[in-house]
PDB file of N, CA and C in Angstrom:
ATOM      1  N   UNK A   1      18.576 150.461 162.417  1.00  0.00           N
ATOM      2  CA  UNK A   1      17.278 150.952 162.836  1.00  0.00           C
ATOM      3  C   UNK A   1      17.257 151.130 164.351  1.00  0.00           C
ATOM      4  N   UNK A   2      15.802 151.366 164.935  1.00  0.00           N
ATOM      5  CA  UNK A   2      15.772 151.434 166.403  1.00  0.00           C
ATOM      6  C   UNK A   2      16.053 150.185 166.856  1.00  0.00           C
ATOM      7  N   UNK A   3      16.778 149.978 168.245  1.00  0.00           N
ATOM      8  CA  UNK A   3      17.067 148.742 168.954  1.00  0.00           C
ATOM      9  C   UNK A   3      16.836 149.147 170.293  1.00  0.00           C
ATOM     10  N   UNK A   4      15.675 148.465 170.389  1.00  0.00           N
ATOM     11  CA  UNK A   4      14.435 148.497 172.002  1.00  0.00           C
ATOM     12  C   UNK A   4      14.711 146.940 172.488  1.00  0.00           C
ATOM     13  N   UNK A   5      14.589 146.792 173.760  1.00  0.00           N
ATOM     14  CA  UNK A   5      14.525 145.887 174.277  1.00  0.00           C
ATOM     15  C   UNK A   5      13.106 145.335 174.345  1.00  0.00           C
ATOM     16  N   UNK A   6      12.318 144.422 174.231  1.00  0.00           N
ATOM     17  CA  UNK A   6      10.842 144.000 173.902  1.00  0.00           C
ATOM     18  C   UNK A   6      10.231 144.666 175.152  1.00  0.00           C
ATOM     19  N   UNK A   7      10.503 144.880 176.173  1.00  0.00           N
ATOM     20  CA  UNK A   7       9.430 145.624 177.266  1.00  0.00           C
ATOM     21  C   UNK A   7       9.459 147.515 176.795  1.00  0.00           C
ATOM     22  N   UNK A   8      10.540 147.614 176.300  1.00  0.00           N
ATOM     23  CA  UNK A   8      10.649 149.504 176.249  1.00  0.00           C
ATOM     24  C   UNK A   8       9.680 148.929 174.782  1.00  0.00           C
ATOM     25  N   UNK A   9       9.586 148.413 173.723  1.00  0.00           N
ATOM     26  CA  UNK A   9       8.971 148.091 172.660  1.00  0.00           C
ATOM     27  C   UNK A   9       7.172 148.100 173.006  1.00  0.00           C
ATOM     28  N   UNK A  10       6.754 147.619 174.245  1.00  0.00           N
ATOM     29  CA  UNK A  10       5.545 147.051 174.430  1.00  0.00           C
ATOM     30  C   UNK A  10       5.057 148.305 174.906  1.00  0.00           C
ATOM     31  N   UNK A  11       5.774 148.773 175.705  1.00  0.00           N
ATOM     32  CA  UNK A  11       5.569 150.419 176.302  1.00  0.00           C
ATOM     33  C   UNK A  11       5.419 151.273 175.336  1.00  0.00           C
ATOM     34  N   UNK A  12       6.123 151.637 174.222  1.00  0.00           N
ATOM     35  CA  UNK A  12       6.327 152.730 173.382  1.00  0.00           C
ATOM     36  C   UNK A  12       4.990 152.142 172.447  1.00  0.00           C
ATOM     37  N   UNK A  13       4.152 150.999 171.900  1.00  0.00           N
ATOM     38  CA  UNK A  13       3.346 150.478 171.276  1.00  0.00           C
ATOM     39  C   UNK A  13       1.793 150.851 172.108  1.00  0.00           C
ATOM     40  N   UNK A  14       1.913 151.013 173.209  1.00  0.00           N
ATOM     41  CA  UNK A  14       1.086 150.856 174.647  1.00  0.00           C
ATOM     42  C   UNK A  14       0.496 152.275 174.413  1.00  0.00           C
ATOM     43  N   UNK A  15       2.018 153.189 174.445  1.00  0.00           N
ATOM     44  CA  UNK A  15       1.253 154.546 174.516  1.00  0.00           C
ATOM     45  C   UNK A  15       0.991 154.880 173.401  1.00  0.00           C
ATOM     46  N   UNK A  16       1.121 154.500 172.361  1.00  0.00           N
ATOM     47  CA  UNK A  16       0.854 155.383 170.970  1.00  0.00           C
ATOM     48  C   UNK A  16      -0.614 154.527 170.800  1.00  0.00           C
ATOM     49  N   UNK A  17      -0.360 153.535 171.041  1.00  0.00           N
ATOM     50  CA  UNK A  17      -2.260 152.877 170.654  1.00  0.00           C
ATOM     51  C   UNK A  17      -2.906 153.765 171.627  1.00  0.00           C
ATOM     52  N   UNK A  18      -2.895 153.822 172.992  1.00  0.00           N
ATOM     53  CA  UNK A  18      -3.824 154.439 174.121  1.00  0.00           C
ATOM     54  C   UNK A  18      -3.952 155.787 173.681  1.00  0.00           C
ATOM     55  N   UNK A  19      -3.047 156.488 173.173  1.00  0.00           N
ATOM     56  CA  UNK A  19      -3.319 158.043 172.324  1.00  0.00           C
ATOM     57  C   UNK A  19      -4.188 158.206 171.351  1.00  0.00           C
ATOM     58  N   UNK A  20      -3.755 157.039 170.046  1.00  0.00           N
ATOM     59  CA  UNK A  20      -4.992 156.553 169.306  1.00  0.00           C
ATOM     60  C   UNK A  20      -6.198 156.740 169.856  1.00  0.00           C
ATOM     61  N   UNK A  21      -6.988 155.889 170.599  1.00  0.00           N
ATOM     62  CA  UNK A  21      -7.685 155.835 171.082  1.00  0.00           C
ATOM     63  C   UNK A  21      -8.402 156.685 171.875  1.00  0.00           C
ATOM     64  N   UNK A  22      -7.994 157.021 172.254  1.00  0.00           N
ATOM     65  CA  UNK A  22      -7.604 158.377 173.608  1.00  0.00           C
ATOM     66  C   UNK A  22      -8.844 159.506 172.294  1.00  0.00           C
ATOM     67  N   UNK A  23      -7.607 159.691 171.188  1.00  0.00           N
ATOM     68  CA  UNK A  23      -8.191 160.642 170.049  1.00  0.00           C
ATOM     69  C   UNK A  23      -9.138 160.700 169.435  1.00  0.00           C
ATOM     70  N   UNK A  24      -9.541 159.099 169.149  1.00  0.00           N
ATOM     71  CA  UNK A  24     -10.594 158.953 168.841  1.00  0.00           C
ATOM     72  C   UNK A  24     -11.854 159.059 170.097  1.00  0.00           C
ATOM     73  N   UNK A  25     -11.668 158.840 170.896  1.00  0.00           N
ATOM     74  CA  UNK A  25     -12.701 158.905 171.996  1.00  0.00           C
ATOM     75  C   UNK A  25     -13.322 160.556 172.129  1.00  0.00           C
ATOM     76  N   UNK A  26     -11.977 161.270 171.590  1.00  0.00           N
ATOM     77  CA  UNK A  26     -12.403 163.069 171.741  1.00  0.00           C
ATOM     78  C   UNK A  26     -13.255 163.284 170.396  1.00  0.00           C
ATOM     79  N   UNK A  27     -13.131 162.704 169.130  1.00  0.00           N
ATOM     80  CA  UNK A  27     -13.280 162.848 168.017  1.00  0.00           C
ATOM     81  C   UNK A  27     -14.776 162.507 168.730  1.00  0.00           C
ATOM     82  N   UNK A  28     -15.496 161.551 168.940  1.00  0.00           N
ATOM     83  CA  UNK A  28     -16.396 160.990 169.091  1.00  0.00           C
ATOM     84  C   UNK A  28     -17.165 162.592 170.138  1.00  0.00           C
ATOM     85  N   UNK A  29     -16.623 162.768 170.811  1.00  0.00           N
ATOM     86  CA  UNK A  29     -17.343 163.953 171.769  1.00  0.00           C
ATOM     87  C   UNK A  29     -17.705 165.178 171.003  1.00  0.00           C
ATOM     88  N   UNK A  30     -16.347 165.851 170.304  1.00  0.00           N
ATOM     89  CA  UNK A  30     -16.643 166.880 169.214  1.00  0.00           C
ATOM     90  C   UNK A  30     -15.918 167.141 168.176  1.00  0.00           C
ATOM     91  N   UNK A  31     -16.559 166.185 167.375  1.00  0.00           N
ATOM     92  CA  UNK A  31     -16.049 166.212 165.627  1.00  0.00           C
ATOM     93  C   UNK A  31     -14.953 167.531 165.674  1.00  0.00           C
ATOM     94  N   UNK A  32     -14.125 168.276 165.506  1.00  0.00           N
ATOM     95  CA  UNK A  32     -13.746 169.465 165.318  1.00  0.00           C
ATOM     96  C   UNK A  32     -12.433 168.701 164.025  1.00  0.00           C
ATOM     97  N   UNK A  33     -12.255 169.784 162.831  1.00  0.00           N
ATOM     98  CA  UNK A  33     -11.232 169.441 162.181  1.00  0.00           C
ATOM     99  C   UNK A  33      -9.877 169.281 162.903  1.00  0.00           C
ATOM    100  N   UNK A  34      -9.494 170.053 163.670  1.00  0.00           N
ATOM    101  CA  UNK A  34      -8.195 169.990 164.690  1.00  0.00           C
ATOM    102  C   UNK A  34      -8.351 168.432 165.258  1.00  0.00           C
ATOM    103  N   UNK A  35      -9.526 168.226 165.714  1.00  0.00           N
ATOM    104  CA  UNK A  35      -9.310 166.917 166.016  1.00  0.00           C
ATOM    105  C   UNK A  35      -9.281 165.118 165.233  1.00  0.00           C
ATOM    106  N   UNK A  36      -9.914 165.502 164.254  1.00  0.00           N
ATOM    107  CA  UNK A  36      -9.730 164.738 162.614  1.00  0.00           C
ATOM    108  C   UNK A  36      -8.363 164.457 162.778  1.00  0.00           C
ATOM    109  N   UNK A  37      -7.684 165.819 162.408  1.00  0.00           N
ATOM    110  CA  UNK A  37      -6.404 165.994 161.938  1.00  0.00           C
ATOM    111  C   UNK A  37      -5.633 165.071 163.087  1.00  0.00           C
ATOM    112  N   UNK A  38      -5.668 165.799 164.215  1.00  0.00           N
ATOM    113  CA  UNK A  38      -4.637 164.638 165.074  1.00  0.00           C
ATOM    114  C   UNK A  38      -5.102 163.489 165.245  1.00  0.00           C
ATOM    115  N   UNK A  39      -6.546 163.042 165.182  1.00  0.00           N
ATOM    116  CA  UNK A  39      -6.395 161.585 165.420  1.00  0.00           C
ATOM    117  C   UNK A  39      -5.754 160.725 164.060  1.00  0.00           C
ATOM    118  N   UNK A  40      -5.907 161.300 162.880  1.00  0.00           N
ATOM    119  CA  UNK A  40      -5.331 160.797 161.622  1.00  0.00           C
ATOM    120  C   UNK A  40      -3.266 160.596 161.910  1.00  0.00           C
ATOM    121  N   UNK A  41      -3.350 161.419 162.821  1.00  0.00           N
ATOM    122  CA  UNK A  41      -1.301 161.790 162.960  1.00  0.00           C
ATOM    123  C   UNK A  41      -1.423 160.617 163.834  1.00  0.00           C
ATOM    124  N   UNK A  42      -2.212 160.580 164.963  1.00  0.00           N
ATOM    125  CA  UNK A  42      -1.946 159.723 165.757  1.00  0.00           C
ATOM    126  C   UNK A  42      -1.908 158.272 165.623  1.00  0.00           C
ATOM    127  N   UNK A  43      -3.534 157.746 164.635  1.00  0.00           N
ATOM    128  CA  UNK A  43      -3.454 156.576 164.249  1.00  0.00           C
ATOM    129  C   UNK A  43      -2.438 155.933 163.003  1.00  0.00           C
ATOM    130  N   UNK A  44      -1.624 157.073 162.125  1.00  0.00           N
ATOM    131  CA  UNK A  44      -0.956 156.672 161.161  1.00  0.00           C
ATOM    132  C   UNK A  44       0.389 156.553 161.814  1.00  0.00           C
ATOM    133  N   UNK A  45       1.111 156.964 162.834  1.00  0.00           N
ATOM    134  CA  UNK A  45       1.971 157.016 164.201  1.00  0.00           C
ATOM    135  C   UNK A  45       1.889 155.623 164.399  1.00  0.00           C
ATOM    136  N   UNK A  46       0.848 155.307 164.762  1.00  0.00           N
ATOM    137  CA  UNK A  46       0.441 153.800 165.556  1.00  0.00           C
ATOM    138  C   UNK A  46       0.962 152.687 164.267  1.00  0.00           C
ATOM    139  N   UNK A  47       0.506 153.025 163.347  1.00  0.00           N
ATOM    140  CA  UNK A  47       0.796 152.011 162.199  1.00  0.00           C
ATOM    141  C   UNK A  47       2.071 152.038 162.108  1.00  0.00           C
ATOM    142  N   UNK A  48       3.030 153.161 162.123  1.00  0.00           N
ATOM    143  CA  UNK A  48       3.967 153.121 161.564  1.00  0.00           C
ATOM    144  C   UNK A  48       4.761 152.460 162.642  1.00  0.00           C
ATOM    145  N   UNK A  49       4.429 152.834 163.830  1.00  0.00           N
ATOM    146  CA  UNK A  49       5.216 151.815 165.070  1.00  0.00           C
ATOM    147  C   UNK A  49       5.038 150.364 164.713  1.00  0.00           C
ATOM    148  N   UNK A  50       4.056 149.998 164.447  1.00  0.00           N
ATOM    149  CA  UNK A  50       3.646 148.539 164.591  1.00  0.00           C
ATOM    150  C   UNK A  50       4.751 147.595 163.596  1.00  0.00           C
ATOM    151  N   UNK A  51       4.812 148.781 162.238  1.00  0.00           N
ATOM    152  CA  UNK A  51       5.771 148.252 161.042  1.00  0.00           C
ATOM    153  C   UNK A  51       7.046 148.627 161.634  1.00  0.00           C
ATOM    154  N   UNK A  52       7.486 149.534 162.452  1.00  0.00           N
ATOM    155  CA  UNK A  52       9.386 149.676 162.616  1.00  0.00           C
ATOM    156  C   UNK A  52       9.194 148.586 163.686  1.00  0.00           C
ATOM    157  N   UNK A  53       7.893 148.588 164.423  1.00  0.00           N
ATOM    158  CA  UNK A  53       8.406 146.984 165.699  1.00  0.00           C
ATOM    159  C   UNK A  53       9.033 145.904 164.964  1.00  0.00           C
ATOM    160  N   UNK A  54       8.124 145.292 164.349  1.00  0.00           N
ATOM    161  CA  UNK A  54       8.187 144.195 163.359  1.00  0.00           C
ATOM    162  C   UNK A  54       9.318 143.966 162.819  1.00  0.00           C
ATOM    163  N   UNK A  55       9.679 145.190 162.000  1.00  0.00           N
ATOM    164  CA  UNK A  55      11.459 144.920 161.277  1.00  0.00           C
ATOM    165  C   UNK A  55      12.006 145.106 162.219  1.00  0.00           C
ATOM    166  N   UNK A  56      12.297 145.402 163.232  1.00  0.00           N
ATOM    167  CA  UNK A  56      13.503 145.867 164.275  1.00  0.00           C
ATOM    168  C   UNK A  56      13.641 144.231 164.850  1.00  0.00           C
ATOM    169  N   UNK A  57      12.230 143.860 165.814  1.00  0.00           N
ATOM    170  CA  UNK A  57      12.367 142.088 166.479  1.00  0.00           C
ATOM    171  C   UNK A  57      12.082 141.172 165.303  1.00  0.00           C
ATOM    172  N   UNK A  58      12.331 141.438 164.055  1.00  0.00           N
ATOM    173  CA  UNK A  58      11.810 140.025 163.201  1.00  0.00           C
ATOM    174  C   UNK A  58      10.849 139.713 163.243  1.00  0.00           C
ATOM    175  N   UNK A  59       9.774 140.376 163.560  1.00  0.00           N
ATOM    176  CA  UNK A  59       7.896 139.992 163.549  1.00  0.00           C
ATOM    177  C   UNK A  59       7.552 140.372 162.032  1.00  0.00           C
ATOM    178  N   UNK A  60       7.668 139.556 161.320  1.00  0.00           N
ATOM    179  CA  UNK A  60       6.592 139.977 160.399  1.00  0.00           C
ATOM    180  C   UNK A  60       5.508 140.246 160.164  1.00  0.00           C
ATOM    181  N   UNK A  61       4.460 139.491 161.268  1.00  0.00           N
ATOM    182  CA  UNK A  61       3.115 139.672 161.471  1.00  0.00           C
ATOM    183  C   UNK A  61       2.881 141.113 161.984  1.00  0.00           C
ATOM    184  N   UNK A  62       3.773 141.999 162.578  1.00  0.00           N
ATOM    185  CA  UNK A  62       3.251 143.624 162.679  1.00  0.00           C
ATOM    186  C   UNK A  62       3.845 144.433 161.476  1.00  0.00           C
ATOM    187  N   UNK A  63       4.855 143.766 161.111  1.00  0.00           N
ATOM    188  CA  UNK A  63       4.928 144.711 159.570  1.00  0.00           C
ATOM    189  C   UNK A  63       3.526 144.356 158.567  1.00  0.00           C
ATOM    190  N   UNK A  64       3.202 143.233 158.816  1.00  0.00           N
ATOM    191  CA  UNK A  64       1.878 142.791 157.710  1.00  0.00           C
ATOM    192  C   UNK A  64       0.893 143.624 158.489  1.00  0.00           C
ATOM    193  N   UNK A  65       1.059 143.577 159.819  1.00  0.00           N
ATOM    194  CA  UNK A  65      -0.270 145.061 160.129  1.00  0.00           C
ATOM    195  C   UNK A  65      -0.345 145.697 159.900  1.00  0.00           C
ATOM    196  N   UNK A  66       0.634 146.601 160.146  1.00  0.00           N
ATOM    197  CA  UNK A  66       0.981 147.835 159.712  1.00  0.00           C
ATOM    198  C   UNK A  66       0.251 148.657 158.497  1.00  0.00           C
ATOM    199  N   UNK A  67       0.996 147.464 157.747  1.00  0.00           N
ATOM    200  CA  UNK A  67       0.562 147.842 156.220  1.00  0.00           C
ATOM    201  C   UNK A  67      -0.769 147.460 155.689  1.00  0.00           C
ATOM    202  N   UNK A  68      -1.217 146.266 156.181  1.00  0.00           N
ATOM    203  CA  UNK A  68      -2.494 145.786 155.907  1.00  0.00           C
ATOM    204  C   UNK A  68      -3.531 146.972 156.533  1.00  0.00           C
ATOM    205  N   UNK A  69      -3.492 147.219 157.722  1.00  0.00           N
ATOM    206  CA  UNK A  69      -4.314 148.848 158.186  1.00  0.00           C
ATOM    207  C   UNK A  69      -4.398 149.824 157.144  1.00  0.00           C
ATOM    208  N   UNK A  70      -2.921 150.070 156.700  1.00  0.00           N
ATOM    209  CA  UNK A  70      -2.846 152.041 156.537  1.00  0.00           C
ATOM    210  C   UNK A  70      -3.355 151.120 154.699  1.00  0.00           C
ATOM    211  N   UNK A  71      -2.838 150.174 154.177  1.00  0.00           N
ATOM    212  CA  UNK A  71      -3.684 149.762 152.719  1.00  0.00           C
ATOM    213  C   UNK A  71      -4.992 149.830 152.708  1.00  0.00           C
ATOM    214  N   UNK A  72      -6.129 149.087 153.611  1.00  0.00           N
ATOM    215  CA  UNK A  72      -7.158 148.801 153.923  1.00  0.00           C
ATOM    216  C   UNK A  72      -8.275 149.826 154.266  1.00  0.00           C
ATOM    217  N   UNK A  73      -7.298 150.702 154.814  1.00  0.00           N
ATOM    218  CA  UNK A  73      -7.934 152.284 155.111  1.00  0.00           C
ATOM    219  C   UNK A  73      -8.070 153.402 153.999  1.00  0.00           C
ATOM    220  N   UNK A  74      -6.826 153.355 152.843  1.00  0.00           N
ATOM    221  CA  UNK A  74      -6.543 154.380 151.849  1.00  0.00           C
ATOM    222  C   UNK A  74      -7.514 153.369 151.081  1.00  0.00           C
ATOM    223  N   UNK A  75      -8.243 152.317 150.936  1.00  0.00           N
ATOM    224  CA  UNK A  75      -9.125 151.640 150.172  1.00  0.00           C
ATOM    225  C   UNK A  75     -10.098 152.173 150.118  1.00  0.00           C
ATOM    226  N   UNK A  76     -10.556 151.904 152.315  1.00  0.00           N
ATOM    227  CA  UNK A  76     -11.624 152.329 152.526  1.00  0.00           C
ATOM    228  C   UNK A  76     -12.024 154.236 152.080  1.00  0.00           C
ATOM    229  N   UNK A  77     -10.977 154.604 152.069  1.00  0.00           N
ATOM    230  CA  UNK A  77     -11.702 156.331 151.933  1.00  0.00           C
ATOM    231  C   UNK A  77     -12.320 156.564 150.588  1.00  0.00           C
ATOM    232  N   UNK A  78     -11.107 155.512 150.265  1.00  0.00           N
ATOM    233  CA  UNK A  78     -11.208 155.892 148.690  1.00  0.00           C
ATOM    234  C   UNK A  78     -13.029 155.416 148.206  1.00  0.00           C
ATOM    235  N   UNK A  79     -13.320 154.187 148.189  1.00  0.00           N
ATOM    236  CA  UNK A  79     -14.730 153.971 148.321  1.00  0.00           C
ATOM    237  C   UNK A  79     -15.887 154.811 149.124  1.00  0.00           C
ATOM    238  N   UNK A  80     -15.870 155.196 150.447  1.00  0.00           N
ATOM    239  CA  UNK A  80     -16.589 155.939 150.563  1.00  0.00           C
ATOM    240  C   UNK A  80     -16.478 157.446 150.368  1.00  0.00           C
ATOM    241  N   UNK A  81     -15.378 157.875 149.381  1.00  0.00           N
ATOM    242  CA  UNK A  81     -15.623 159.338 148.884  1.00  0.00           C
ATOM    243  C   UNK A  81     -16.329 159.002 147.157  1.00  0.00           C
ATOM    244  N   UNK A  82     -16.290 157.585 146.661  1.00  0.00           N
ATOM    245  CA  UNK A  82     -17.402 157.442 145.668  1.00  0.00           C
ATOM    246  C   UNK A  82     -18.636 156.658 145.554  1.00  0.00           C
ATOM    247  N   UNK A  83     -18.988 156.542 147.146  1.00  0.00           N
ATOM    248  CA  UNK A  83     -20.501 156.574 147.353  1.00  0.00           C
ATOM    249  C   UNK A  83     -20.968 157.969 147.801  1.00  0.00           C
ATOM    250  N   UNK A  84     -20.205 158.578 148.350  1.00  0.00           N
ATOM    251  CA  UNK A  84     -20.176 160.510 148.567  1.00  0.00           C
ATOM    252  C   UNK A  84     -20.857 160.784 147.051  1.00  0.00           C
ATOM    253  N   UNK A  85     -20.131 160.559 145.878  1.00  0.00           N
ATOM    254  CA  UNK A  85     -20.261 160.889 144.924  1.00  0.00           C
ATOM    255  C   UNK A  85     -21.785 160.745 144.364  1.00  0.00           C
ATOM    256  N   UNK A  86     -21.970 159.682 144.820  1.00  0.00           N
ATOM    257  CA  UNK A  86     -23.248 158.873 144.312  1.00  0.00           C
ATOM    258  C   UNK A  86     -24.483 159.259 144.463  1.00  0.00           C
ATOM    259  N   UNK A  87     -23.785 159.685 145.845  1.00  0.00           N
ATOM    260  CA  UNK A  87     -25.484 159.754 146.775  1.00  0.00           C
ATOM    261  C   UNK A  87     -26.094 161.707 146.267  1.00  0.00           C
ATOM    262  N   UNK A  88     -24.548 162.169 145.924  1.00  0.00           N
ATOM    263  CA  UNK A  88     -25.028 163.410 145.671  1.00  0.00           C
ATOM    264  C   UNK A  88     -25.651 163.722 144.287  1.00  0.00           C
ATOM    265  N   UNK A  89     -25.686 162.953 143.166  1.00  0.00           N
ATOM    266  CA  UNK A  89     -26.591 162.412 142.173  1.00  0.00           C
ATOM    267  C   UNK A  89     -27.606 162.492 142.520  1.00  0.00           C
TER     268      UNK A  89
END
């Protein structure tokens, strides 16, 4: 797999969260689908770093993030596309 030294690791984690974020902060200014779309690339990016950190230094606790996020999230849509459902009843 990748082999980072823990500071190039903290850096490469640093910028993909601050992009996250970054995306969501634009999302928040103007909803636009283009921007949906990349903040979804960006925050599923972020997850997926958090899980190759984890297996690469032996952290299990960011592989359990990782996955606990992107699980927790495909939960969450899933529930609120069947209160979507509901409300349109």
């Amino acid at each position: 797999m990748v082999s980072l030294d823990i500071s190039t690791w903290s850096l490469v984690i640093f910028v993909a969260q601050a992009l996250s974020l970054l995306t969501v902060l634009f999302l928040m200014a103007k909803p636009f689908i283009k921007t949906i779309l990349i903040t979804i690339i960006f925050w599923i990016t972020s997850q997926i770093l958090f899980i190759v950190y984890g297996y690469d230094t032996g952290q299990i606790g960011f592989v359990i993030l990782g996955l606990f996020n992107l699980i927790a999230s495909i939960i969450a849509a899933f529930a609120q596309v069947g209160q979507d459902d509901e409300e349109e009843e």
